[in-house]
C-alpha atoms as a PDB file:
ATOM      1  CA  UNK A   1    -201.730 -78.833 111.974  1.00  0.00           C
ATOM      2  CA  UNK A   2    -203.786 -79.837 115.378  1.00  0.00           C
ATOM      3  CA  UNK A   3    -207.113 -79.682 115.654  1.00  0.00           C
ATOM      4  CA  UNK A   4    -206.605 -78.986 119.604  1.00  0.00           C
ATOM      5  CA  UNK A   5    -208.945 -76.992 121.265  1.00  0.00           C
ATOM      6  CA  UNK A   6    -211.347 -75.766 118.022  1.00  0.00           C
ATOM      7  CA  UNK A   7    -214.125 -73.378 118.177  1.00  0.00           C
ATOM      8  CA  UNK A   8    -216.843 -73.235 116.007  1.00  0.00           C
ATOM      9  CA  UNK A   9    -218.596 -70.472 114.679  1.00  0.00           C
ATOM     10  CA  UNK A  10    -221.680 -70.262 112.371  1.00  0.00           C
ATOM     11  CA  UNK A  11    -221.670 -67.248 109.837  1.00  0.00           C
ATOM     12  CA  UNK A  12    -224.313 -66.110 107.144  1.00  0.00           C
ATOM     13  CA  UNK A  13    -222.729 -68.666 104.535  1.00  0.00           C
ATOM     14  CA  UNK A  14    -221.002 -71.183 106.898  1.00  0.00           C
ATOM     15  CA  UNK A  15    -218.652 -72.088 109.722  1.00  0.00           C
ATOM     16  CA  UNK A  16    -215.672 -69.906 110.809  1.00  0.00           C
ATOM     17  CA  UNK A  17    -213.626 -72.706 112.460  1.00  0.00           C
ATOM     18  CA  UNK A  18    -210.726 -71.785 114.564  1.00  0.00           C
ATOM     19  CA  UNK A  19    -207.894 -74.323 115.583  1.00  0.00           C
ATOM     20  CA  UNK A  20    -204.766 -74.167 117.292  1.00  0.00           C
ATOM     21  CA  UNK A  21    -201.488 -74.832 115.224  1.00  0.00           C
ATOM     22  CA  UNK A  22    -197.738 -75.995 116.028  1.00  0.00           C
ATOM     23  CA  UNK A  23    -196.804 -73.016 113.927  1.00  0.00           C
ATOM     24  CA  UNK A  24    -195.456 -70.133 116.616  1.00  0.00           C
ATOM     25  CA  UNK A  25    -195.932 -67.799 113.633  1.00  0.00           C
ATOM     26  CA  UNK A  26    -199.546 -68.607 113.288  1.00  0.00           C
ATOM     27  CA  UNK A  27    -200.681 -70.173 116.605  1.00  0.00           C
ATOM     28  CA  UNK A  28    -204.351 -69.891 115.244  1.00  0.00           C
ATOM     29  CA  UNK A  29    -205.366 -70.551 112.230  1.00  0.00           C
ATOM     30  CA  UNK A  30    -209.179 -69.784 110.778  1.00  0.00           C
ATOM     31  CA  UNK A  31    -210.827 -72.050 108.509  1.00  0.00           C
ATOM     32  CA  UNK A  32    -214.290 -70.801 106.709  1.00  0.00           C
ATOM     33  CA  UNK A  33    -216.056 -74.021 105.751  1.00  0.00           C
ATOM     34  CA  UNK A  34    -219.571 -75.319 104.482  1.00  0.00           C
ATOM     35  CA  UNK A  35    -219.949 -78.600 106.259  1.00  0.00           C
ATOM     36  CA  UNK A  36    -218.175 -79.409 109.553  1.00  0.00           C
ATOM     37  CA  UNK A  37    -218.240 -83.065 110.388  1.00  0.00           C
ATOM     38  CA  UNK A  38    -217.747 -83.329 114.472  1.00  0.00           C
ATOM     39  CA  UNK A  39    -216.177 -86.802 114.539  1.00  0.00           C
ATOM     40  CA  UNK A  40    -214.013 -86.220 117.907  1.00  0.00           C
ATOM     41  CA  UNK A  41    -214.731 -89.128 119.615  1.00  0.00           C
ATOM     42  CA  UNK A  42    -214.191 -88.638 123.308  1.00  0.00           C
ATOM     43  CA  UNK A  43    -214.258 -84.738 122.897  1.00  0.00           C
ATOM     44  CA  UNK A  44    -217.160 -84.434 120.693  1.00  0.00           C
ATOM     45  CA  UNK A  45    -219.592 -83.001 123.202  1.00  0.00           C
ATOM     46  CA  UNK A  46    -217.744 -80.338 123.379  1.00  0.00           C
ATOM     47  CA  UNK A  47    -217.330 -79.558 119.875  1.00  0.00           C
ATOM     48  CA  UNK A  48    -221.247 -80.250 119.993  1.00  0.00           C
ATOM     49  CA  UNK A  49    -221.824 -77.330 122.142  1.00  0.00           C
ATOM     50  CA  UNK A  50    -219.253 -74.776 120.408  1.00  0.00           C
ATOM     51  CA  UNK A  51    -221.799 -73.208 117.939  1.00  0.00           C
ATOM     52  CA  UNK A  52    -224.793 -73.127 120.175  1.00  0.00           C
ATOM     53  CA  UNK A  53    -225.903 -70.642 123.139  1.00  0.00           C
ATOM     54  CA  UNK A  54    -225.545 -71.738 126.625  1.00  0.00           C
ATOM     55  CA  UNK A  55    -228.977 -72.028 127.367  1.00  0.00           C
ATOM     56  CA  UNK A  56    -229.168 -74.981 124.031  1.00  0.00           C
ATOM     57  CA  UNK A  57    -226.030 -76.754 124.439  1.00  0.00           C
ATOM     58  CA  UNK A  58    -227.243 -79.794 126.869  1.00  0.00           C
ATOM     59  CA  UNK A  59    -224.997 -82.760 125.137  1.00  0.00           C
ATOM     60  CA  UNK A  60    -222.515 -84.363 127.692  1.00  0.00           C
ATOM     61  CA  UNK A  61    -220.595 -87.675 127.084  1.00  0.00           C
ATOM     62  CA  UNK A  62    -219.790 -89.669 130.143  1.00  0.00           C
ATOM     63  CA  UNK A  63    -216.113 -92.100 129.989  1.00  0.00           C
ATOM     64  CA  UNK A  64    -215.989 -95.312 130.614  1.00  0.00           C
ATOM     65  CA  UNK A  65    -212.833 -96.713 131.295  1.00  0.00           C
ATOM     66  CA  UNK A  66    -212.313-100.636 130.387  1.00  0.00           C
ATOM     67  CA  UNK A  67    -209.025-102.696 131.156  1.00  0.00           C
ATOM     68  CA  UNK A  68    -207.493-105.187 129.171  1.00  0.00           C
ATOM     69  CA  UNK A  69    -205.396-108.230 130.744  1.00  0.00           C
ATOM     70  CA  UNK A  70    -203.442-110.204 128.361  1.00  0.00           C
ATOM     71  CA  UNK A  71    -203.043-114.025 128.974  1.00  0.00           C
ATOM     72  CA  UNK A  72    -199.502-115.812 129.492  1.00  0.00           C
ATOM     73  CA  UNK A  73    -200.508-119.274 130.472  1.00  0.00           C
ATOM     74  CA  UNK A  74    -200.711-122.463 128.335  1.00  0.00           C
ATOM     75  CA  UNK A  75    -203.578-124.337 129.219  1.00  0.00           C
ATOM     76  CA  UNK A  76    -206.374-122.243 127.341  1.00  0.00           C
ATOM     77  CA  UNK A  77    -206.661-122.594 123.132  1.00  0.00           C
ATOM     78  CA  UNK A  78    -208.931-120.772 121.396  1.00  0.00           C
ATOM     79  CA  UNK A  79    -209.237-120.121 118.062  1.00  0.00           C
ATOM     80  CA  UNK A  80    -212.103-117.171 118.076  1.00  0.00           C
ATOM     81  CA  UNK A  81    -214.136-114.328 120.046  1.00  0.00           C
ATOM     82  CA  UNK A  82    -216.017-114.919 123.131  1.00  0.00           C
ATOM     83  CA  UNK A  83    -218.646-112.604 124.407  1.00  0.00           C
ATOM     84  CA  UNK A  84    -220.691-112.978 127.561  1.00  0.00           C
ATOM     85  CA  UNK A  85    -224.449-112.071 127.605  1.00  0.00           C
ATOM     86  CA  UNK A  86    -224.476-108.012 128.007  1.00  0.00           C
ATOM     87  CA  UNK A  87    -226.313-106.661 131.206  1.00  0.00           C
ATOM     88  CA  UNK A  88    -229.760-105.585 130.390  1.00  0.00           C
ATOM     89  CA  UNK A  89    -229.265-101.840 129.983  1.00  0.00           C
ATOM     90  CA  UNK A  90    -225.877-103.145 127.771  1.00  0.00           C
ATOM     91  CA  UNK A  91    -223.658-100.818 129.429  1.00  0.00           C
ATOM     92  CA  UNK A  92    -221.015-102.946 129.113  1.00  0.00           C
ATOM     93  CA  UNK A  93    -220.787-106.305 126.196  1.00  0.00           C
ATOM     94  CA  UNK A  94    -218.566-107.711 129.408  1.00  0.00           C
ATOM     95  CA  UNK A  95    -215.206-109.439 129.796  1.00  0.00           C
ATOM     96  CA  UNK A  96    -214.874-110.485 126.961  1.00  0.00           C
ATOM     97  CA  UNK A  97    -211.889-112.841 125.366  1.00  0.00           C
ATOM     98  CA  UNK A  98    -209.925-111.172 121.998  1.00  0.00           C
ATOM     99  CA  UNK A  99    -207.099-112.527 119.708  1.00  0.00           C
ATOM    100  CA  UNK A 100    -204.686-109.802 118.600  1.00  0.00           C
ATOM    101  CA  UNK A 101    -202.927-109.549 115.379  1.00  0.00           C
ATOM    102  CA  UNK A 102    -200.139-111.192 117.374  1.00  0.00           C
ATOM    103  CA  UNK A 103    -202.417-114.174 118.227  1.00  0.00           C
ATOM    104  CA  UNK A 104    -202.345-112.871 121.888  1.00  0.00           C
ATOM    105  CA  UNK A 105    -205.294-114.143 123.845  1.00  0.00           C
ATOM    106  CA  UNK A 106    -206.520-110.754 125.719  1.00  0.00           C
ATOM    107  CA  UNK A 107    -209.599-110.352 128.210  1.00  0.00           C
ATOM    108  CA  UNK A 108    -211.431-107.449 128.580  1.00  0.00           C
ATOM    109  CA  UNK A 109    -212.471-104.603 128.749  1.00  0.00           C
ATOM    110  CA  UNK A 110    -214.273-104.161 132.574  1.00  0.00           C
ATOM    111  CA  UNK A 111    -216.016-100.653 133.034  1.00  0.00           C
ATOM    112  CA  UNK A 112    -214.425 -97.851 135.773  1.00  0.00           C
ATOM    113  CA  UNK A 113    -216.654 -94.359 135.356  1.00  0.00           C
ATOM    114  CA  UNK A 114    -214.024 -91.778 135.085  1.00  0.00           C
ATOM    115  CA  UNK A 115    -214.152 -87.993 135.026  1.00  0.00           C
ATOM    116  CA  UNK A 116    -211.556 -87.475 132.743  1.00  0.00           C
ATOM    117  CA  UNK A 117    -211.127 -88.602 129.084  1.00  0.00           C
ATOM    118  CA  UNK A 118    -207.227 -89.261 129.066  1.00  0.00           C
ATOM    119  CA  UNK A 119    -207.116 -91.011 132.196  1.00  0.00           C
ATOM    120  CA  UNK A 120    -205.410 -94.142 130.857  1.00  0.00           C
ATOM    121  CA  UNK A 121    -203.232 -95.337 133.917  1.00  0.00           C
ATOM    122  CA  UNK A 122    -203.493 -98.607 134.963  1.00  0.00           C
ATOM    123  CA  UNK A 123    -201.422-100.734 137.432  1.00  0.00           C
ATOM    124  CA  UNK A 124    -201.081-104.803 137.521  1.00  0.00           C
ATOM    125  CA  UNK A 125    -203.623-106.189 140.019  1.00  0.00           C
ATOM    126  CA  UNK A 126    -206.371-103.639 139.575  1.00  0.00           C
ATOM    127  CA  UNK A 127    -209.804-105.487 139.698  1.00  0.00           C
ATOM    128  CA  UNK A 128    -207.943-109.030 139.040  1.00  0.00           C
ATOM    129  CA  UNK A 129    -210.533-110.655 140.944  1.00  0.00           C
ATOM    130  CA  UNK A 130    -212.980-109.255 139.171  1.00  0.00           C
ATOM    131  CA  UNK A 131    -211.545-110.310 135.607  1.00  0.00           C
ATOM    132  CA  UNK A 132    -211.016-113.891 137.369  1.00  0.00           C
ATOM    133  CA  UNK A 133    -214.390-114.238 138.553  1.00  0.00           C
ATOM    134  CA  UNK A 134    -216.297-112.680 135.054  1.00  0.00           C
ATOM    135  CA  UNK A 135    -213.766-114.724 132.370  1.00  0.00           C
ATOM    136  CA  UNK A 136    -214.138-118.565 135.070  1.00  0.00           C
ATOM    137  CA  UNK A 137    -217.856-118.162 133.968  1.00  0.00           C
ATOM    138  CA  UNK A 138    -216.499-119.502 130.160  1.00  0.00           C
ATOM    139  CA  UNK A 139    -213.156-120.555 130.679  1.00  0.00           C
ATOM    140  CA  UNK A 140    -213.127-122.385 134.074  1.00  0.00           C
ATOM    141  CA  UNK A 141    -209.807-122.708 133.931  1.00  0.00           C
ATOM    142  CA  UNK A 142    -208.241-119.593 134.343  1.00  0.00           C
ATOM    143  CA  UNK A 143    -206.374-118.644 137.264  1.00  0.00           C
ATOM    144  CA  UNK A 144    -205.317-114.940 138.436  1.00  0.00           C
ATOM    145  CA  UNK A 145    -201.402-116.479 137.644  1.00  0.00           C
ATOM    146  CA  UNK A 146    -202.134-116.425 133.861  1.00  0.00           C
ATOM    147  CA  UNK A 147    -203.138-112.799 133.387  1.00  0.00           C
ATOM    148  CA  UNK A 148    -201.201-109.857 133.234  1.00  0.00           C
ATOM    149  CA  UNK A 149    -202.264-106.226 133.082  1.00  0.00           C
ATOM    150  CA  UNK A 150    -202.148-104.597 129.368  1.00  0.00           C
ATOM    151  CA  UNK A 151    -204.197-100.892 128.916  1.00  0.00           C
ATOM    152  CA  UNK A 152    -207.141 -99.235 128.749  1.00  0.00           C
ATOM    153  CA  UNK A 153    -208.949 -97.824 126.797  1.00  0.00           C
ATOM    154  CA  UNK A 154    -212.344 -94.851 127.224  1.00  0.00           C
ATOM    155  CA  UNK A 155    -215.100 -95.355 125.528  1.00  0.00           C
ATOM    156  CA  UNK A 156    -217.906 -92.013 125.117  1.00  0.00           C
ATOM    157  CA  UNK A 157    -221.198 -92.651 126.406  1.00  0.00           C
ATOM    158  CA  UNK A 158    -224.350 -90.990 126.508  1.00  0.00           C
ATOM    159  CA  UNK A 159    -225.813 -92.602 128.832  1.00  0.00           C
ATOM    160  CA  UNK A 160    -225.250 -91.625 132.531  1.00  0.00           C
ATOM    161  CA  UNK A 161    -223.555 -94.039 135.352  1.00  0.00           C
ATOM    162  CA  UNK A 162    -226.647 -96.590 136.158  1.00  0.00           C
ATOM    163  CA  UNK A 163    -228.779 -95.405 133.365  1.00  0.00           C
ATOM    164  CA  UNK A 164    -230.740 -97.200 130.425  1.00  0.00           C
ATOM    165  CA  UNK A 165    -229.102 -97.687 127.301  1.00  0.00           C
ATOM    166  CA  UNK A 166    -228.633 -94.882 124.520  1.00  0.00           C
ATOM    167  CA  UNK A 167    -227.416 -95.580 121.573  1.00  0.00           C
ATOM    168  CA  UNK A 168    -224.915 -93.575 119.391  1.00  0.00           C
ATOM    169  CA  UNK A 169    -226.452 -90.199 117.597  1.00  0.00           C
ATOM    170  CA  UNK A 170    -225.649 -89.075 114.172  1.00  0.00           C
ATOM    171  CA  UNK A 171    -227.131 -86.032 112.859  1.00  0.00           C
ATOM    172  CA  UNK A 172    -227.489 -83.167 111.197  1.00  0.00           C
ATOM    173  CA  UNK A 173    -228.101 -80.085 113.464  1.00  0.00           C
ATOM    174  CA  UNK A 174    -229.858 -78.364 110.839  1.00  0.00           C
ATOM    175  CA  UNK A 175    -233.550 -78.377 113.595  1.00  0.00           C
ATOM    176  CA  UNK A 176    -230.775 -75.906 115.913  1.00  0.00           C
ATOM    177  CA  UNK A 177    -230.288 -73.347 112.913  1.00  0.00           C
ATOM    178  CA  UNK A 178    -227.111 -75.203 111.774  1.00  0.00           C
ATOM    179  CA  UNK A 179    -227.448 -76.781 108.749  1.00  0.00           C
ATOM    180  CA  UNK A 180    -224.565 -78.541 107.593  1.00  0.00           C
ATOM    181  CA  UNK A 181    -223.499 -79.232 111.042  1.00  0.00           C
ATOM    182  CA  UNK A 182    -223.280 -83.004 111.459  1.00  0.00           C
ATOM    183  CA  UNK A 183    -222.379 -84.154 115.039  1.00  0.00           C
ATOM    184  CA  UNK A 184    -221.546 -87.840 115.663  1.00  0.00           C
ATOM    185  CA  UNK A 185    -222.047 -88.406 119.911  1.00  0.00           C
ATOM    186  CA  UNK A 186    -221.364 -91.624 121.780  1.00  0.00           C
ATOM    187  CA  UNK A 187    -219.613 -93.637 118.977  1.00  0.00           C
ATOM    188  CA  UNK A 188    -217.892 -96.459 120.958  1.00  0.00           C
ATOM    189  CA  UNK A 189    -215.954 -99.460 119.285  1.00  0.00           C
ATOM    190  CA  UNK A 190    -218.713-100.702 117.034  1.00  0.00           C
ATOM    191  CA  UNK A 191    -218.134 -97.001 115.135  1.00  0.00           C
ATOM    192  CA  UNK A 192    -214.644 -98.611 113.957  1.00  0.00           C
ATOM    193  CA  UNK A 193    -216.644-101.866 112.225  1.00  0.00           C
ATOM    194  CA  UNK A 194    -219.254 -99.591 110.506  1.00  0.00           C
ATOM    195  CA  UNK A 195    -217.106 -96.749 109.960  1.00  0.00           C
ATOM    196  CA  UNK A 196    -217.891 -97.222 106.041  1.00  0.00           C
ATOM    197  CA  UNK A 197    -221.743 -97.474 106.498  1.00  0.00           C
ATOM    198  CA  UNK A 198    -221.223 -94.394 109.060  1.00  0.00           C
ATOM    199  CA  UNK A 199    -219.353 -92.566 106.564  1.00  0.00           C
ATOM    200  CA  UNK A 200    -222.232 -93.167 103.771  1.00  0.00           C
ATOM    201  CA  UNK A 201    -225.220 -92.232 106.358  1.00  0.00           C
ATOM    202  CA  UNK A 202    -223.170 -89.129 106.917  1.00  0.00           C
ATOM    203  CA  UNK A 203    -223.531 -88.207 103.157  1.00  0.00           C
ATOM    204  CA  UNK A 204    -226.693 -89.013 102.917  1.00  0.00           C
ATOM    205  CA  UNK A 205    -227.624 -86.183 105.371  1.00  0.00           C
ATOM    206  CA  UNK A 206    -225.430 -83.590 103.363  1.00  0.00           C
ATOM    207  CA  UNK A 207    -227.102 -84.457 100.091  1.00  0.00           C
END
């Protein structure tokens, strides 16, 4: 079953949530349910707004597209994260140096505001000075020669191009007439790390 393109509708003794299905038989399927947990990352604030009338349905996520380049040269060893100081509204945590699984040394990710929350492309060469410039303020001896482009990833935000930090939201909409209703907005990476302690704070507001 997909989950693409769900509505949500709130009924005397729950939600009526409607998703669309792979099955041409049943392209829709309708789900009556309790508790719905919005946990759809880059498409949550529109989930957020499904239930609500137009006139109370003010939550928008803004994408922030980072790069990675992965490093090929010899000269650098290093055996653990690196993180730059964050700029003071912490848009971004900066260029920051990774080890994969594969002990692949991996810089990144920059910030690009994009409109659209599956645009993913990137091409070698794309802000390489950039990545130069931010990872020579730790590792003076990287050159543009040693890095190679990887992906990119999107993180949600709720904070607007240029504005002051906002941090993540988790709650229960139950103040809108939706009890039941949790809605998590603006989760970016960190929500992977505390995914357990997110999950138990969830509960918490159910029970």
């Amino acid at each position: 079953m997909s989950t693409a393109g769900p509505s949500g509708q709130n009924s005397n003794s729950g939600y009526l949530v409607s998703v669309e299905t792979r099955d041409p038989d049943y392209p829709i399927m309708t789900i009556k349910a309790q508790t719905v947990i919005n946990a759809a990352g880059l498409w949550s604030d529109s989930v957020a707004r499904m239930p609500l009338p137009p006139d109370q349905a003010s939550t928008r996520l803004y994408y922030a597209k980072g790069r990675y380049y992965s490093y090929s040269g010899s000269a650098i060893k290093v055996s653990r994260l690196i993180y730059p100081v964050p700029d003071p509204n912490i848009t971004t945590l900066g260029t920051h140096l990774t080890i994969d699984l594969g002990g692949r040394i991996k810089f990144g990710p920059d910030l690009t505001w994009t409109d659209s929350p599956t645009d993913y492309a990137v091409t070698h060469g794309e802000a390489l000075g950039d990545f130069v410039q931010a990872i020579s303020t730790y590792l003076p001896a990287i050159t543009a020669e040693d890095l190679h482009i990887d992906y990119a990833g999107i993180r949600p935000k709720l904070q607007p191009p240029g504005g002051p930090f906002c941090d993540f939201v988790i709650r229960n909409e139950v103040d809108k007439g939706l009890p039941g209703f949790i809605n998590l907005l603006g989760i970016e990476s960190p929500g992977l790390t505390a995914s357990l302690a997110i999950a138990k704070y969830v509960e918490c507001l159910l029970y």
